[in-house]
Protein backbone atom coordinates (compact mmCIF):
# COMPACT_ATOMS: atom_id res chain seq x y z
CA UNK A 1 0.00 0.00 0.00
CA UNK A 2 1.48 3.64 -1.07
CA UNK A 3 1.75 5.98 1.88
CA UNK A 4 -0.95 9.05 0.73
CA UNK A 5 -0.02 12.55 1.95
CA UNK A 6 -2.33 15.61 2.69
CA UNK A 7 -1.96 19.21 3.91
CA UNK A 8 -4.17 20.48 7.16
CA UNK A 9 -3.47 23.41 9.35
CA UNK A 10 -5.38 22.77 12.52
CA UNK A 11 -3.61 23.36 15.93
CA UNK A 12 -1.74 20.57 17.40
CA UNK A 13 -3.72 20.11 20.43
CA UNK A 14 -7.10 20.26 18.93
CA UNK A 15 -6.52 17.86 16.00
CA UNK A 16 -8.96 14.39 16.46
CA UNK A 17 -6.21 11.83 15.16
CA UNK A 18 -4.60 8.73 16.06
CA UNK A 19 -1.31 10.16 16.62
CA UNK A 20 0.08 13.86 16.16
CA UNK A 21 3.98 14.53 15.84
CA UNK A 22 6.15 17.10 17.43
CA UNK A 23 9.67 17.76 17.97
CA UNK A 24 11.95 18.18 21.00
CA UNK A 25 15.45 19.41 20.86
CA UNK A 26 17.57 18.58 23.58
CA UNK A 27 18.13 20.66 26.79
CA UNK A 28 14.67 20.61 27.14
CA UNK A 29 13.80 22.95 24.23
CA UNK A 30 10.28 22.42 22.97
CA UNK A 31 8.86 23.32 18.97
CA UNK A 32 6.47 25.38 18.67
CA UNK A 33 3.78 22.45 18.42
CA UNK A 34 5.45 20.44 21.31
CA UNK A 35 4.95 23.45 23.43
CA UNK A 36 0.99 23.83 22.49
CA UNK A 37 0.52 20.06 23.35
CA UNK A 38 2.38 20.95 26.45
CA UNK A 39 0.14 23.46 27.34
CA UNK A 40 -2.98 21.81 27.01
CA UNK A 41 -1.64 18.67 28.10
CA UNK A 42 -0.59 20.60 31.61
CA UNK A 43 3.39 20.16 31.46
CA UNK A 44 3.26 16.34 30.31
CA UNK A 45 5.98 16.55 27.67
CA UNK A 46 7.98 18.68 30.35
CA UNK A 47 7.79 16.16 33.15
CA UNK A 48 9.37 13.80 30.71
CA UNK A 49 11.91 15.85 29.75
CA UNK A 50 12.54 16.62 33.71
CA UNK A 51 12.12 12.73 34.32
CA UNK A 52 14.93 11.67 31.43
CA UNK A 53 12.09 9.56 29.35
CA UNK A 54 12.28 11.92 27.12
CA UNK A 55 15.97 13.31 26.41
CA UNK A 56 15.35 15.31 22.79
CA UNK A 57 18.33 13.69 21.56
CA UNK A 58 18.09 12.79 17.32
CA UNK A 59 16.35 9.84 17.14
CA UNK A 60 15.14 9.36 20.32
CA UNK A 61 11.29 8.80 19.71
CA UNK A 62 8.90 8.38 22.10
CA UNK A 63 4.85 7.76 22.32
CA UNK A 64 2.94 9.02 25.01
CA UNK A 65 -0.90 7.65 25.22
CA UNK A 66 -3.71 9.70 25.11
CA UNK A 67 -2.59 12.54 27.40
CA UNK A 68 -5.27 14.34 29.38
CA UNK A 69 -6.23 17.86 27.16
CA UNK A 70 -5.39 16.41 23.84
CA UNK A 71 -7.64 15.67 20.86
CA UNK A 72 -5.48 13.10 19.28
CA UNK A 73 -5.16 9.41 20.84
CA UNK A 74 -1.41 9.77 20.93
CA UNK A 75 1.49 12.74 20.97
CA UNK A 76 4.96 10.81 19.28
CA UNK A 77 7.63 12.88 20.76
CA UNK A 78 10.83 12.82 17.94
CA UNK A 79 14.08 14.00 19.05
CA UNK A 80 15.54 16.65 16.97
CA UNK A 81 19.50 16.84 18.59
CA UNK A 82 20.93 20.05 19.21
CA UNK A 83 18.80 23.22 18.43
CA UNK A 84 21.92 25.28 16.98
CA UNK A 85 22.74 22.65 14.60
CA UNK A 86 19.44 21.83 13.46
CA UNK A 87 19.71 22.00 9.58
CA UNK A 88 17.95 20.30 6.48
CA UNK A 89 19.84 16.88 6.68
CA UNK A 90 19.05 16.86 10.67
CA UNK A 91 15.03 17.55 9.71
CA UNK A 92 15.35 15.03 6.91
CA UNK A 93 16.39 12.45 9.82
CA UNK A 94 13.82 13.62 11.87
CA UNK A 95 11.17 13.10 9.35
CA UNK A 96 12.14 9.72 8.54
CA UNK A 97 12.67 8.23 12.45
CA UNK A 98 9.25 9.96 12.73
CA UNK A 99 7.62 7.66 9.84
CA UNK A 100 9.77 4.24 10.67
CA UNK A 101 8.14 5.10 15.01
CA UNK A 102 4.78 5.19 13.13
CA UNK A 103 5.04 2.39 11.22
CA UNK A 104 5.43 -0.07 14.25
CA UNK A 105 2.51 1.94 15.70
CA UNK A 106 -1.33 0.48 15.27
CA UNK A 107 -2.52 3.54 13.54
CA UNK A 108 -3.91 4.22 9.77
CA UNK A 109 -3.38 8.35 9.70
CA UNK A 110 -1.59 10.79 11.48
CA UNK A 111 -1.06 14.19 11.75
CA UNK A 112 3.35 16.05 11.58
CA UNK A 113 3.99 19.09 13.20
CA UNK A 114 7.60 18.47 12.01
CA UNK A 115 7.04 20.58 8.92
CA UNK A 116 6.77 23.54 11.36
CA UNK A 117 9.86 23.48 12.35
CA UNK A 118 12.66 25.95 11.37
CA UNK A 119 14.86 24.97 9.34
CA UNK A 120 17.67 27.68 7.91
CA UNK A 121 17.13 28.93 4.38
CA UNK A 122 14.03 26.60 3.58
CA UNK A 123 10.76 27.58 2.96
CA UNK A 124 7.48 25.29 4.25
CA UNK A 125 7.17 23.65 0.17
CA UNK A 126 10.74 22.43 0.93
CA UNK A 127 9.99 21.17 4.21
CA UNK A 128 6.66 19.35 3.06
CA UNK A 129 8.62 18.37 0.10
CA UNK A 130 11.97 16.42 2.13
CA UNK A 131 9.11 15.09 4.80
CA UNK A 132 6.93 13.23 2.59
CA UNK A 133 9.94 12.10 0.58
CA UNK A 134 11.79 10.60 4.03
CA UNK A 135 8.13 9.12 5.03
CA UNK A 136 7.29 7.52 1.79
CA UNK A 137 11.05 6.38 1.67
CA UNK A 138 11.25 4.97 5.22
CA UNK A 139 7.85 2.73 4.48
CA UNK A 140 9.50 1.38 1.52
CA UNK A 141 9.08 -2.40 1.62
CA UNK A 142 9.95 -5.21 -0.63
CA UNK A 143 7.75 -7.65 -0.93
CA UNK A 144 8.27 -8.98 -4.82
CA UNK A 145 10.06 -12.12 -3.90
CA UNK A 146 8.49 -13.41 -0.77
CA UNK A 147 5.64 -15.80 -0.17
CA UNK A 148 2.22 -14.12 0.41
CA UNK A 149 2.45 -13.72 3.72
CA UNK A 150 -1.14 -13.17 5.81
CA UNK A 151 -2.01 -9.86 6.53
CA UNK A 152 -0.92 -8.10 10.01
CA UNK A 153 -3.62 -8.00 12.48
CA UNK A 154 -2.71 -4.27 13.01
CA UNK A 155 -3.67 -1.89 10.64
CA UNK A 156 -0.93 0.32 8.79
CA UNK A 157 -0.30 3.77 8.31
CA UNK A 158 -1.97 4.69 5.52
CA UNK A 159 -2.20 8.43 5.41
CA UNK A 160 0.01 11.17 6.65
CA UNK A 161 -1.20 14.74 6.67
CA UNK A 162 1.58 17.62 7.17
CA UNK A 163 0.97 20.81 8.88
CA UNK A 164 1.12 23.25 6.39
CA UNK A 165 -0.55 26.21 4.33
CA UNK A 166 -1.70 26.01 0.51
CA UNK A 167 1.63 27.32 -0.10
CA UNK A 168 3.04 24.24 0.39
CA UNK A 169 0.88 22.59 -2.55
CA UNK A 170 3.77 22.58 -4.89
CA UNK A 171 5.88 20.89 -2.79
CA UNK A 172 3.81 18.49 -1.77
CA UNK A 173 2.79 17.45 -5.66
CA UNK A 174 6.38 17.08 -5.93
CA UNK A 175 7.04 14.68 -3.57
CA UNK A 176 3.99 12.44 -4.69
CA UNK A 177 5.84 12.29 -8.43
CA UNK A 178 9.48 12.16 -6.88
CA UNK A 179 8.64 9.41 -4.83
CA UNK A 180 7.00 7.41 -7.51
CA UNK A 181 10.10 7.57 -9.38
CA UNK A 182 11.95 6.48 -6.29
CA UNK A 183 9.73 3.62 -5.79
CA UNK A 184 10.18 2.94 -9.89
CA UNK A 185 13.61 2.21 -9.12
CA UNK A 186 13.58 0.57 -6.02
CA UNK A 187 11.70 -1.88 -7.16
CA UNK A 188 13.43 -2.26 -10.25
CA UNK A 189 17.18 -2.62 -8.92
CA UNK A 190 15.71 -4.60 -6.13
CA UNK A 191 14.64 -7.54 -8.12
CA UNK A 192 17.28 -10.80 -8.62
CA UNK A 193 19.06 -10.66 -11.95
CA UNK A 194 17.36 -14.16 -12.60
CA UNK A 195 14.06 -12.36 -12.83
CA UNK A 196 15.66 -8.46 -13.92
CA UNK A 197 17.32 -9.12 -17.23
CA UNK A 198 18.02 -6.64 -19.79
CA UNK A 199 14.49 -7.92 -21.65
CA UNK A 200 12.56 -7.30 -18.19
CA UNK A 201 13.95 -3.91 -18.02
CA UNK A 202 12.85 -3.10 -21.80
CA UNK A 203 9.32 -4.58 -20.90
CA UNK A 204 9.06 -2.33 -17.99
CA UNK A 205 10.05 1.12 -19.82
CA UNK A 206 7.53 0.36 -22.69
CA UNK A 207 4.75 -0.64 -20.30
CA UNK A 208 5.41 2.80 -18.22
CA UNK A 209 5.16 4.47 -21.83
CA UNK A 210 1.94 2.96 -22.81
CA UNK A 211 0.06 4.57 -19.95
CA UNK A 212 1.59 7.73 -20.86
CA UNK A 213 0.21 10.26 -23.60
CA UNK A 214 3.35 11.97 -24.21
CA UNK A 215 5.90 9.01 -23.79
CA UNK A 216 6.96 6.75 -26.17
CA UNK A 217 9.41 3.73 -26.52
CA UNK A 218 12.13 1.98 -28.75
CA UNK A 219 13.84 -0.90 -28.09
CA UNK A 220 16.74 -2.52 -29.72
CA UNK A 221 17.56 -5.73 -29.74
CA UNK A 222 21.36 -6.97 -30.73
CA UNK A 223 20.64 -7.93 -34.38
CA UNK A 224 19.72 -3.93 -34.63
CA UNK A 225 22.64 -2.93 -32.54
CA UNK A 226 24.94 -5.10 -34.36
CA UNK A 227 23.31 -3.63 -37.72
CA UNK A 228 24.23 0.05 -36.34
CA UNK A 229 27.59 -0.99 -35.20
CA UNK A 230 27.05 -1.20 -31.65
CA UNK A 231 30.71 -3.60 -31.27
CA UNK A 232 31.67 -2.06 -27.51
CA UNK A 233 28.33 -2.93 -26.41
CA UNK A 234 27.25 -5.98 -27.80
CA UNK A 235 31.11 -7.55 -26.84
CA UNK A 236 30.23 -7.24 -23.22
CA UNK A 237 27.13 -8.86 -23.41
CA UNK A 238 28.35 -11.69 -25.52
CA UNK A 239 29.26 -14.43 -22.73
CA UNK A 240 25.35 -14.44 -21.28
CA UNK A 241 22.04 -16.25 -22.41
CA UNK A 242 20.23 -13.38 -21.51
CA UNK A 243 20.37 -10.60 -24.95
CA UNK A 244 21.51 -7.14 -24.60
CA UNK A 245 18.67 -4.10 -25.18
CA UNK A 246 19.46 -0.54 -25.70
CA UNK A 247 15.80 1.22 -24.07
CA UNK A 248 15.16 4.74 -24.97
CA UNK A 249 12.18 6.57 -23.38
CA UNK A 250 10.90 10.07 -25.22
CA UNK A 251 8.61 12.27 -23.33
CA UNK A 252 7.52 15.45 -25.19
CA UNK A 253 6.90 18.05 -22.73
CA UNK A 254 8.06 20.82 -24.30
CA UNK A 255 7.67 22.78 -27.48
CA UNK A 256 8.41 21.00 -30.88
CA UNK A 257 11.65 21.63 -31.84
CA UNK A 258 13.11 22.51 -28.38
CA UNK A 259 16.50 19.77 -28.17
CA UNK A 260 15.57 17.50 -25.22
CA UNK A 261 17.73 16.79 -22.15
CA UNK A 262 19.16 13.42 -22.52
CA UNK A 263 19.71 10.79 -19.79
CA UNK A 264 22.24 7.63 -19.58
CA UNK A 265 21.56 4.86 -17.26
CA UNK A 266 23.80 1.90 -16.66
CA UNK A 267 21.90 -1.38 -17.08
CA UNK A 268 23.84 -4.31 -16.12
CA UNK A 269 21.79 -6.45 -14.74
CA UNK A 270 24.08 -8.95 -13.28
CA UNK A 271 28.28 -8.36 -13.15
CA UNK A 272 30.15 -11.56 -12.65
CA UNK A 273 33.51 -9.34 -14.21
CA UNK A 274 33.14 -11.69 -17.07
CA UNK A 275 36.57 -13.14 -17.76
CA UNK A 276 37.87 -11.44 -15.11
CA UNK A 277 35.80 -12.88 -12.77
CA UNK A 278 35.41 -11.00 -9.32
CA UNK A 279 35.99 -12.19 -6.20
CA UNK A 280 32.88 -14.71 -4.61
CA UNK A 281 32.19 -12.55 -1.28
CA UNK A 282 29.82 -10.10 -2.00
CA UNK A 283 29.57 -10.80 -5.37
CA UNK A 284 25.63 -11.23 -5.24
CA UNK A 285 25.73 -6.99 -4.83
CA UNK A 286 26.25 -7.00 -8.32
CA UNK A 287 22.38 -7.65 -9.24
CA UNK A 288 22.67 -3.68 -8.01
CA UNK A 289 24.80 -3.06 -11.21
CA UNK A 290 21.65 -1.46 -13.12
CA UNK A 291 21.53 0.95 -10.24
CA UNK A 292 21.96 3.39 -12.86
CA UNK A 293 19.47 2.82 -15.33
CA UNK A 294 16.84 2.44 -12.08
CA UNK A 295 18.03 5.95 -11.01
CA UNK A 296 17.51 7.58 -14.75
CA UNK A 297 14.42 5.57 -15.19
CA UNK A 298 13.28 6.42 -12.03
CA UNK A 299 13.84 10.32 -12.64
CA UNK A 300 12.56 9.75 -16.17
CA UNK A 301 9.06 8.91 -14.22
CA UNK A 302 8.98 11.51 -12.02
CA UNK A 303 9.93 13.84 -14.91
CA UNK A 304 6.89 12.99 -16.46
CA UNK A 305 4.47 12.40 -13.36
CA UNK A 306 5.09 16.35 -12.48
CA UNK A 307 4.47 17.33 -16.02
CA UNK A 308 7.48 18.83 -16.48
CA UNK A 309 7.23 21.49 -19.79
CA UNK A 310 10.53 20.17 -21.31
CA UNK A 311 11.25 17.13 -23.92
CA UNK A 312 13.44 14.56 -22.27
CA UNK A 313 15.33 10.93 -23.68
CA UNK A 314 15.86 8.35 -21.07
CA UNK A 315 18.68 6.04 -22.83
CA UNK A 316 19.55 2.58 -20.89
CA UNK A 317 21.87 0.32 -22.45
CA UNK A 318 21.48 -2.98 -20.79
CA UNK A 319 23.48 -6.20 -21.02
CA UNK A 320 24.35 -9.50 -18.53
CA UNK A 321 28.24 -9.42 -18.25
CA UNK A 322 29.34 -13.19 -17.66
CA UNK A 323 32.05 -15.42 -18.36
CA UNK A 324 31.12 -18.18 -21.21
CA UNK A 325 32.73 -19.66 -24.19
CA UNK A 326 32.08 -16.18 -26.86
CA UNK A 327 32.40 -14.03 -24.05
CA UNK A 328 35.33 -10.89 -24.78
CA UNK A 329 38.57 -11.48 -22.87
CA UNK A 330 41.56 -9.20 -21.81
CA UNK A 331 43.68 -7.86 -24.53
CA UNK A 332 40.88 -7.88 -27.44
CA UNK A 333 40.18 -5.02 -29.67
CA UNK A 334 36.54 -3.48 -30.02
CA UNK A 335 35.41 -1.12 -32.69
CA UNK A 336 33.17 1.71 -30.75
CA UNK A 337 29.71 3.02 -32.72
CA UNK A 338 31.96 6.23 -32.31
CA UNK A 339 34.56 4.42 -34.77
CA UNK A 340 37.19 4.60 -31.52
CA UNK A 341 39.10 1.11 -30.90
CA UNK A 342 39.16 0.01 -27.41
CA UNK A 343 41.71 -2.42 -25.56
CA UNK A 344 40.06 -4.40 -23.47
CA UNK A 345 42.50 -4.16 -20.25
CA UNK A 346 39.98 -5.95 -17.74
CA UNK A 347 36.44 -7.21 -18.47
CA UNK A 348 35.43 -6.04 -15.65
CA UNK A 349 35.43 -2.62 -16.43
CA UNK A 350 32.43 -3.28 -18.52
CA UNK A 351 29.66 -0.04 -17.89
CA UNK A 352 31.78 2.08 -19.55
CA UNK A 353 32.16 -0.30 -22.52
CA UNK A 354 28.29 -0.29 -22.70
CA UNK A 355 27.53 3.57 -22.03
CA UNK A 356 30.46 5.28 -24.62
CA UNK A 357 28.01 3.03 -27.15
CA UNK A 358 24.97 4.36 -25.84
CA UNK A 359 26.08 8.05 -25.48
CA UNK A 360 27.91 8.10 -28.81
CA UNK A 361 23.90 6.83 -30.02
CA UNK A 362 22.15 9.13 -28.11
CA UNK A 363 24.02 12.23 -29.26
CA UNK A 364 24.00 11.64 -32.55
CA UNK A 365 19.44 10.52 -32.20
CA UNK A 366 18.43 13.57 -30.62
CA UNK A 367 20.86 15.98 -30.44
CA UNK A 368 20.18 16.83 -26.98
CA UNK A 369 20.98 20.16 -25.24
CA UNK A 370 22.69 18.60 -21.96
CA UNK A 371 23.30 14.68 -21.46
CA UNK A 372 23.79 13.60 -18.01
CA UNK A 373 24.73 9.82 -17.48
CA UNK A 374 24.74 7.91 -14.30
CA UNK A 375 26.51 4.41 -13.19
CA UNK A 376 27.60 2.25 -10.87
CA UNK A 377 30.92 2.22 -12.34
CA UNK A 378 34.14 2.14 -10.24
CA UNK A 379 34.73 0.86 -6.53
CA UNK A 380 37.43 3.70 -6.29
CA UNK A 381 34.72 6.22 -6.60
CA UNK A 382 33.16 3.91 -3.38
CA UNK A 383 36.99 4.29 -1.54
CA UNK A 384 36.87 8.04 -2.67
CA UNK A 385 33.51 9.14 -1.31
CA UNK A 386 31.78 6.89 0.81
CA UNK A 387 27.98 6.04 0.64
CA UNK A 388 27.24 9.73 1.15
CA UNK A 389 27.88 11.63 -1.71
CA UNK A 390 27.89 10.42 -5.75
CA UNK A 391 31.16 11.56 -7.90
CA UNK A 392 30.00 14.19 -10.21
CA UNK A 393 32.93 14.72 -13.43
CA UNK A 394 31.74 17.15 -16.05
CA UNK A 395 34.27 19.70 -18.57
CA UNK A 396 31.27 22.15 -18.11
CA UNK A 397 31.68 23.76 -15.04
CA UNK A 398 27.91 25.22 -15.45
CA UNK A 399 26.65 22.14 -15.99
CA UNK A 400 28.05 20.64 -12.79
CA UNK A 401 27.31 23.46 -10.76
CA UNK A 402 23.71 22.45 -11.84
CA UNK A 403 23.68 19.24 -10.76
CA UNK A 404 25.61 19.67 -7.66
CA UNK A 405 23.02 22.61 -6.66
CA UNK A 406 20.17 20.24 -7.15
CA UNK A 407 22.10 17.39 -5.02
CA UNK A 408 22.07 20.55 -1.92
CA UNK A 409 18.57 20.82 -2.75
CA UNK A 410 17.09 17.34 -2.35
CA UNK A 411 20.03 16.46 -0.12
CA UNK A 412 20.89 13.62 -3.11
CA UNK A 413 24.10 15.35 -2.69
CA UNK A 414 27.06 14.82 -5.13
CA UNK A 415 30.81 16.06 -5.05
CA UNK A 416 32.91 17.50 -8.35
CA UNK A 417 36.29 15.11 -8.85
CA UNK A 418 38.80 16.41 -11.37
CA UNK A 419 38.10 15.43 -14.58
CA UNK A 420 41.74 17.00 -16.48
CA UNK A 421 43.69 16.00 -19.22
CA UNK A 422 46.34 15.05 -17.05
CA UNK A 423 44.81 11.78 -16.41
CA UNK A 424 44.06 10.97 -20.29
CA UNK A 425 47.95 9.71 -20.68
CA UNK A 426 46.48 6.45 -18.18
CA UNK A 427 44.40 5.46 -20.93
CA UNK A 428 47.21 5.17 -23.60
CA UNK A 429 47.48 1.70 -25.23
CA UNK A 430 49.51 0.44 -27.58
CA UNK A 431 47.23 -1.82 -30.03
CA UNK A 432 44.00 0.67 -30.02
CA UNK A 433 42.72 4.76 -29.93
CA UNK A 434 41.91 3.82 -25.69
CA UNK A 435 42.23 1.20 -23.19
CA UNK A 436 39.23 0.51 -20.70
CA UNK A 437 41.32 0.95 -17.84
CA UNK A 438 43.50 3.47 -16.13
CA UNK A 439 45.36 1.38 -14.03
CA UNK A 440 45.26 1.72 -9.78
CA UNK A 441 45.55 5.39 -9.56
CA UNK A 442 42.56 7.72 -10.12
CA UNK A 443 40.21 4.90 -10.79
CA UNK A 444 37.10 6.90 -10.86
CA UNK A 445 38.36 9.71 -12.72
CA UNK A 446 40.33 7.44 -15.45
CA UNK A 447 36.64 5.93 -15.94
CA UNK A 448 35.32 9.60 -16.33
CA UNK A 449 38.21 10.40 -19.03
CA UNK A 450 37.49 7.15 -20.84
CA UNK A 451 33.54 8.22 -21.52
CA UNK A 452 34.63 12.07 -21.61
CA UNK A 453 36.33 10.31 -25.37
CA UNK A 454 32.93 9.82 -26.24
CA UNK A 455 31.04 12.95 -25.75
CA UNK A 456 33.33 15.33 -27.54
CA UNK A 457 31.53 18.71 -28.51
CA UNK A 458 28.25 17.86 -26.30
CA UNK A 459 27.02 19.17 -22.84
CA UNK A 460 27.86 16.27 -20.66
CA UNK A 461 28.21 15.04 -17.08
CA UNK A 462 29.37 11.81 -15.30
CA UNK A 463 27.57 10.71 -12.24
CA UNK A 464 29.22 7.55 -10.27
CA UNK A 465 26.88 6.25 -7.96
CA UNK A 466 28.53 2.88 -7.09
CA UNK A 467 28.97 4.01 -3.30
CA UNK A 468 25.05 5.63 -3.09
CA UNK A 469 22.81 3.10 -5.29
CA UNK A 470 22.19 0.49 -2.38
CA UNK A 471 22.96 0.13 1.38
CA UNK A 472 25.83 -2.23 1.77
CA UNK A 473 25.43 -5.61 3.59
CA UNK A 474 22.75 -9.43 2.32
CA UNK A 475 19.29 -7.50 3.02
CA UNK A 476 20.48 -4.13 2.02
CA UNK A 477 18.03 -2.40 -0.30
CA UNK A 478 18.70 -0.18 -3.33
CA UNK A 479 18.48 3.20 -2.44
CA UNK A 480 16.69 5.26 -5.50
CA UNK A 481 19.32 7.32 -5.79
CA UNK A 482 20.24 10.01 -7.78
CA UNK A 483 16.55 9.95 -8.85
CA UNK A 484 15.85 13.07 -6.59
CA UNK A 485 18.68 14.92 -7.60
CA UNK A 486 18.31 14.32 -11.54
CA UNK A 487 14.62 15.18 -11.12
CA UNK A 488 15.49 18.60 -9.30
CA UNK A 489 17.83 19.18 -11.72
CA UNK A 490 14.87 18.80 -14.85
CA UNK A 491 12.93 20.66 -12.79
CA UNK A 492 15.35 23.77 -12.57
CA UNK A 493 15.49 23.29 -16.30
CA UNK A 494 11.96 23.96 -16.89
């Protein structure tokens, strides 16, 4: 069931629901709402905060049960940390410890007070915006691959209505589209590569078109690609059963005529490193190796669920990289669409093989205005950033100041690595134009410089999202990521 979202105004104290929220920072230092439910509640939340049950520490949340002077059936009490610090990532937190305490609560609707709260430099359509986008994010649940299990006993949350004015409409409609796009590609990159194959993928894009006025879909299949001299490409996915697809998604949005923005996703659905084969442990992460055609599909969605007044291309090449007898092997030659030779160095630095194919196509399609691609490409962008920030690379420095304002804004945040012609001299080879890898040094970057030699003369940006797609560890989920960010950025564009 989809978490719904509303907009009400009504005072804390007075609202008739099964649970209202409020925040508490810590030294005893109510919200606004927490101190009206005080107040008509005669000092209850105080008495707590005297008595050390409640300590207003982040992520301390705590329910108190029909208190005497209260309308609603229960106050949840959310830490918010330290009020001097308090900033948008803090609130984001806030929002979502405030939706995962609900969810283990018996209670269909509720009633935030959290979009109240102050947060520096953001206005209450931000707030509403990050709140329902942490809720509908922290009752994410995957349920594709289980048995039907009987329903709980306990009924779920089912609606969560934000205090707010009309003017935080917008932000609100927002979130409903930006969160089906995250869902999108959850659910997509979630799904075992046994049952998400490059044909699956394909199938979902054109059924998402044909409920779609504006949208429509092509799909190749590897007797076109071969045709249009798709050789990078179609070499990786030459070792698997499962055929290679190249998906592209048009939305028309905008005027006739106007160039679209153009995005790139990554789309290997499983990455055994082909030939050279990666390491057992941990290997079954690599059914997250689409990550980056969920995220652009995923934006692509929510691009067209807020109506966005723009025309937009959604590319995803998608291929199965495994070892088998025709499968490509260290030390052959490719031909590129682009006409570029390629020394293969390592099979297992694959993504890039597939996307300078699939950019080199989707320049030379549509002629967009600005092509953005993202990928799980390199572990060294993992050991260079963490799991909190995606490696942005672009030539265009307005261009990446774009995207990297729209990662502040949605907190999808990204950081700018170096993407110089110092590091092109690591892709020299001997026997072709490029090798596929840099060597040790630089990994991430050396990947960037390898697709930047396929995107001469257009608008262009990198995103590596190998450390953000999906939370490490056997049940961690994908993460939807960068759909906010990419759909922030269309939506700056329109």
């Amino acid at each position: 069931m989809t978490l719904q979202f509303s907009l009400g105004a009504a005072a804390p104290e007075t609202v008739d629901s099964a649970c209202v929220v409020v925040g508490v920072y810590e030294h005893g230092v109510l919200s606004s709402a927490a101190a009206q439910v005080d107040a008509a509640a005669e000092g209850v939340i105080k008495r707590q905060l005297e008595s050390g049950d409640i300590s207003g520490k982040a992520g301390d949340c705590v329910v108190l049960f029909a208190p005497a002077g209260i309308a609603a059936k229960r106050v949840l009490v959310v830490g918010l940390g330290a009020q001097k610090s308090f900033d948008g990532a803090r609130f984001r937190k806030a929002c979502m410890d405030a939706a995962r305490a609900l969810a283990k609560l018996p209670v269909v609707e509720a009633v935030s007070y959290l979009t109240e709260l102050d947060v520096p430099g953001r206005d209450s359509a931000w707030r509403v915006r990050i709140a329902a986008l942490a809720a509908d994010y922290a009752a994410y649940r995957y349920t594709a691959t289980f048995k039907p299990r009987d329903k709980s006993p306990l009924p779920k949350l089912g609606t969560l209505t934000f205090a707010a004015g009309d003017d935080a409409q917008r932000g609100l409609e927002q979130a409903c589209a930006i969160a089906e796009g995250v869902r999108f590609a959850r659910d997509l990159a979630n799904l075992p590569p046994n049952i998400c194959n490059p044909i699956h993928i394909a199938e979902q894009a054109q059924a998402f078109a044909n409920g779609q006025a504006q949208v429509s879909c092509t799909v190749l299949d590897e007797v076109e690609m071969e045709k249009l001299g798709f050789g990078s490409l179609l070499a990786v996915a030459r070792g698997s059963v499962n055929k290679p697809r190249l998906i592209a998604l048009e939305y028309k949005g905008g005027s006739e005529g106007d160039k679209p923005y153009a995005l790139v996703g990554k789309g290997v659905t499983f990455d055994s490193g082909g030939i050279s084969l990666k390491p057992g442990a941990g290997m079954e992460e690599m059914k997250f190796d689409m990550g980056g055609a969920a995220g652009v599909l995923g934006a692509f969605v929510a691009a067209v669920k807020m109506g966005l007044k723009l025309n937009l291309v959604c590319v995803v090449p998608s291929v199965e990289n495994m070892p088998g007898g025709d499968s490509y092997r260290p030390s052959d030659v490719l031909t590129s669409l682009s006409g570029l030779t390629i020394e293969v160095l390592n099979t297992d630095a694959e993504g890039r093989l597939i996307l300078c194919d699939a950019l080199t196509w989707t320049a030379q399609q549509f002629k967009p205005q600005a092509m953005v691609d993202a990928a799980t490409l390199t572990g060294a962008c993992v050991v260079a950033l963490g799991k909190h920030a995606s490696g942005l690379m672009s030539k265009h420095d307005d261009l990446a100041a774009e995207l990297l304002a729209a990662g502040e804004e949605t907190l999808d945040r990204a950081w700018r690595l170096p993407l110089w012609d110092d590091y092109q001299s690591q892709l020299d080879s001997g026997f072709a134009d490029v090798a596929n890898i840099g060597g040790k040094s630089a990994g991430a970057v050396t990947a960037g410089c390898f697709l930047s030699r396929f995107t001469e003369g257009q608008r262009w940006a990198h995103l590596d999202i190998a450390g953000t797609a999906w939370d490490d560890g056997r049940k961690g989920l994908a993460t939807g990521r960068p759909v906010a960010l990419l759909a922030q950025w269309l939506l700056d564009r329109e």
